[in-house]
N, C-alpha and C. Protein backbone atom coordinates (compact mmCIF):
# COMPACT_ATOMS: atom_id res chain seq x y z
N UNK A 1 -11.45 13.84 -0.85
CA UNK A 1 -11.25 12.94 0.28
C UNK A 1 -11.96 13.52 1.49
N UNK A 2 -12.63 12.39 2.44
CA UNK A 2 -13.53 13.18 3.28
C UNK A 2 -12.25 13.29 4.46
N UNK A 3 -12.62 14.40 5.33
CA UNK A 3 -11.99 14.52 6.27
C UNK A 3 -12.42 14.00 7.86
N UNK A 4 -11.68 13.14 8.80
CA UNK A 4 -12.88 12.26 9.81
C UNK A 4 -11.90 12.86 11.08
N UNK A 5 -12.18 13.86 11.98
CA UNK A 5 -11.49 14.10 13.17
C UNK A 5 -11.60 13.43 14.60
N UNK A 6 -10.63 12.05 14.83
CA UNK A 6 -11.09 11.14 15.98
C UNK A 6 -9.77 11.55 17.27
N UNK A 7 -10.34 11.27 18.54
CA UNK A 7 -9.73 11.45 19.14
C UNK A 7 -8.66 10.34 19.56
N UNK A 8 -7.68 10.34 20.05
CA UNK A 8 -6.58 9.16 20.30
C UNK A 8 -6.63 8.92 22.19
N UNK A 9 -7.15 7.18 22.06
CA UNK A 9 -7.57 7.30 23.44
C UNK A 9 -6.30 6.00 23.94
N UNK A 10 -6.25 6.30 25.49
CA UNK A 10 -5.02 5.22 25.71
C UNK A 10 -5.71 4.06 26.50
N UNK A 11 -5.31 3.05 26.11
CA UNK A 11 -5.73 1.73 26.47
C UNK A 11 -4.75 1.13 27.87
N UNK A 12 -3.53 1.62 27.65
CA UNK A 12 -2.89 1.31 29.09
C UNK A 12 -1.88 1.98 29.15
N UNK A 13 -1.01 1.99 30.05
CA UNK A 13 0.50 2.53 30.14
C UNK A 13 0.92 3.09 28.99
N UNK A 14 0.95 1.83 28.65
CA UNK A 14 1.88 2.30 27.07
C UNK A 14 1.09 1.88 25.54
N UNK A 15 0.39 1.72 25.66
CA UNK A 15 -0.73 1.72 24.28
C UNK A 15 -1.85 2.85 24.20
N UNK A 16 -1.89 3.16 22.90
CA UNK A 16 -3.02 4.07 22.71
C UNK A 16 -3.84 3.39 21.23
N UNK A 17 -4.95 3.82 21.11
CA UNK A 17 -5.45 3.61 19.96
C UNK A 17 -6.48 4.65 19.45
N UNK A 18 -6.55 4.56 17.66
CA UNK A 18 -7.40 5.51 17.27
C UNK A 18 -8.14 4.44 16.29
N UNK A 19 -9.53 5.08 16.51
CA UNK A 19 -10.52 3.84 15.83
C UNK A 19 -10.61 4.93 14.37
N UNK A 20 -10.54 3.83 13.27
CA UNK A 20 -10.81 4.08 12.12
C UNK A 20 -11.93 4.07 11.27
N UNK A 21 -12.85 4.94 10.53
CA UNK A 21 -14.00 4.99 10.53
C UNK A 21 -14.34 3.35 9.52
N UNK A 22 -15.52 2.85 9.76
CA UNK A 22 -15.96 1.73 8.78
C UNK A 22 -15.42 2.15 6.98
N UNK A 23 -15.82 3.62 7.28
CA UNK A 23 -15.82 3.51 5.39
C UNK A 23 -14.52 3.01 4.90
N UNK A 24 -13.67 3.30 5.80
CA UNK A 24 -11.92 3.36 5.58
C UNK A 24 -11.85 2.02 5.14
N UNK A 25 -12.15 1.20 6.25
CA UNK A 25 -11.62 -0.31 6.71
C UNK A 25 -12.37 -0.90 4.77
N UNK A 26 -13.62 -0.48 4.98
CA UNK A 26 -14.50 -1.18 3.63
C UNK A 26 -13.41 -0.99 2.03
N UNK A 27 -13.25 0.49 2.55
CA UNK A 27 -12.21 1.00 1.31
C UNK A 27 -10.89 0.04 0.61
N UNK A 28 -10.33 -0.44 1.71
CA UNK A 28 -8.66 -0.95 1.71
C UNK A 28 -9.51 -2.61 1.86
N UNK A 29 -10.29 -3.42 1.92
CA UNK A 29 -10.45 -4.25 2.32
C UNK A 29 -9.73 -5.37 3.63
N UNK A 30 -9.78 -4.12 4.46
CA UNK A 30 -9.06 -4.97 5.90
C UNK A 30 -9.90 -5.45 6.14
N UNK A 31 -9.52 -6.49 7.19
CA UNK A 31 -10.30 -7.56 8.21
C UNK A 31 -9.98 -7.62 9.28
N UNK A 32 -10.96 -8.18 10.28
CA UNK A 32 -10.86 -7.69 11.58
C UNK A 32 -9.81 -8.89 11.88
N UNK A 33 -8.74 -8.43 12.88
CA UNK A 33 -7.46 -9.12 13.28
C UNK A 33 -6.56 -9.16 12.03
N UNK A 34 -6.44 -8.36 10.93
CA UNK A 34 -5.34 -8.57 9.95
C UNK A 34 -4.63 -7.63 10.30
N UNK A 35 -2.99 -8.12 9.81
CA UNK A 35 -2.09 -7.25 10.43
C UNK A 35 -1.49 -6.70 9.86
N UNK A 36 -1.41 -4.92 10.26
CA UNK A 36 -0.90 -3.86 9.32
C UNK A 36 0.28 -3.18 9.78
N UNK A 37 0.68 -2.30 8.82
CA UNK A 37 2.50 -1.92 9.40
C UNK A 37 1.86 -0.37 9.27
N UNK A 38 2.39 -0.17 10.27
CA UNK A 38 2.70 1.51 10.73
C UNK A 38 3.76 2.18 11.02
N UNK A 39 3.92 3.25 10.32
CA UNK A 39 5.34 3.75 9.58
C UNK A 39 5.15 5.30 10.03
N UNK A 40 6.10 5.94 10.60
CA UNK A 40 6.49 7.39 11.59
C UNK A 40 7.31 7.91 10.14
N UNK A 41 6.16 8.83 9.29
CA UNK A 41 6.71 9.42 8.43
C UNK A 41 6.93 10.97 8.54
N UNK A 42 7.09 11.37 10.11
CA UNK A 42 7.73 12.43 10.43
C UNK A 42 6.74 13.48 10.45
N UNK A 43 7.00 14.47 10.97
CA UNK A 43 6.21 16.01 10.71
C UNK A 43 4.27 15.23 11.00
N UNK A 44 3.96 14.55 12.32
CA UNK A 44 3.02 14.57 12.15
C UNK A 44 2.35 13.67 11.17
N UNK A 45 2.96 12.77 10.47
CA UNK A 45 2.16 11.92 9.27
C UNK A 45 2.79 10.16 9.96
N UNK A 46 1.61 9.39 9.73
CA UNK A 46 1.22 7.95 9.85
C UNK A 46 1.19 7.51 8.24
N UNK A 47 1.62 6.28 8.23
CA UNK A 47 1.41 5.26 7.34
C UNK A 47 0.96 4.48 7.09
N UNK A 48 -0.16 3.65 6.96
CA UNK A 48 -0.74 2.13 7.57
C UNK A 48 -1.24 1.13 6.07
N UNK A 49 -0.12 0.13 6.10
CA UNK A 49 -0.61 -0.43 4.75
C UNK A 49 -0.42 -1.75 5.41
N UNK A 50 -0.66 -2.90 4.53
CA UNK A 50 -0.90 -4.05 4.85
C UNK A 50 0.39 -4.50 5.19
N UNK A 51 0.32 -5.74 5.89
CA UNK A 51 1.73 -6.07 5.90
C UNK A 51 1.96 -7.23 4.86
N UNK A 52 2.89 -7.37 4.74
CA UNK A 52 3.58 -8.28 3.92
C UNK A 52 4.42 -9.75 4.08
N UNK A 53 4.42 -10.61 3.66
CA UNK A 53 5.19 -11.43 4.29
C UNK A 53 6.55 -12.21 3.36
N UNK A 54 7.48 -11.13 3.61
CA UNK A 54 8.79 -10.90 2.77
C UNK A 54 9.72 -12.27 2.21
């Protein structure tokens, strides 16, 4: 797995964002405006999978 070191920049008050490299997005087949769930799996680790509609 390649390793990609980006910095986390803040967009306002209270939002920040980290851009994800193209290869990623190509990998998982996201699309631009599709909406993903992000999950605080503690110790430093992110989650980001598609969302679902339950």
């Amino acid at each position: 797995m390649k390793k990609y070191i980006n910095k986390l920049s803040k967009t306002s008050k209270y939002s920040y964002y980290l851009v994800i490299p193209k290869e990623i997005i190509d990998k998982y087949g996201w699309k631009e405006k599709q909406k993903l769930v992000v999950k605080d799996k503690g110790r430093g680790k992110l989650e980001i999978h598609d969302w679902r509609r339950k």
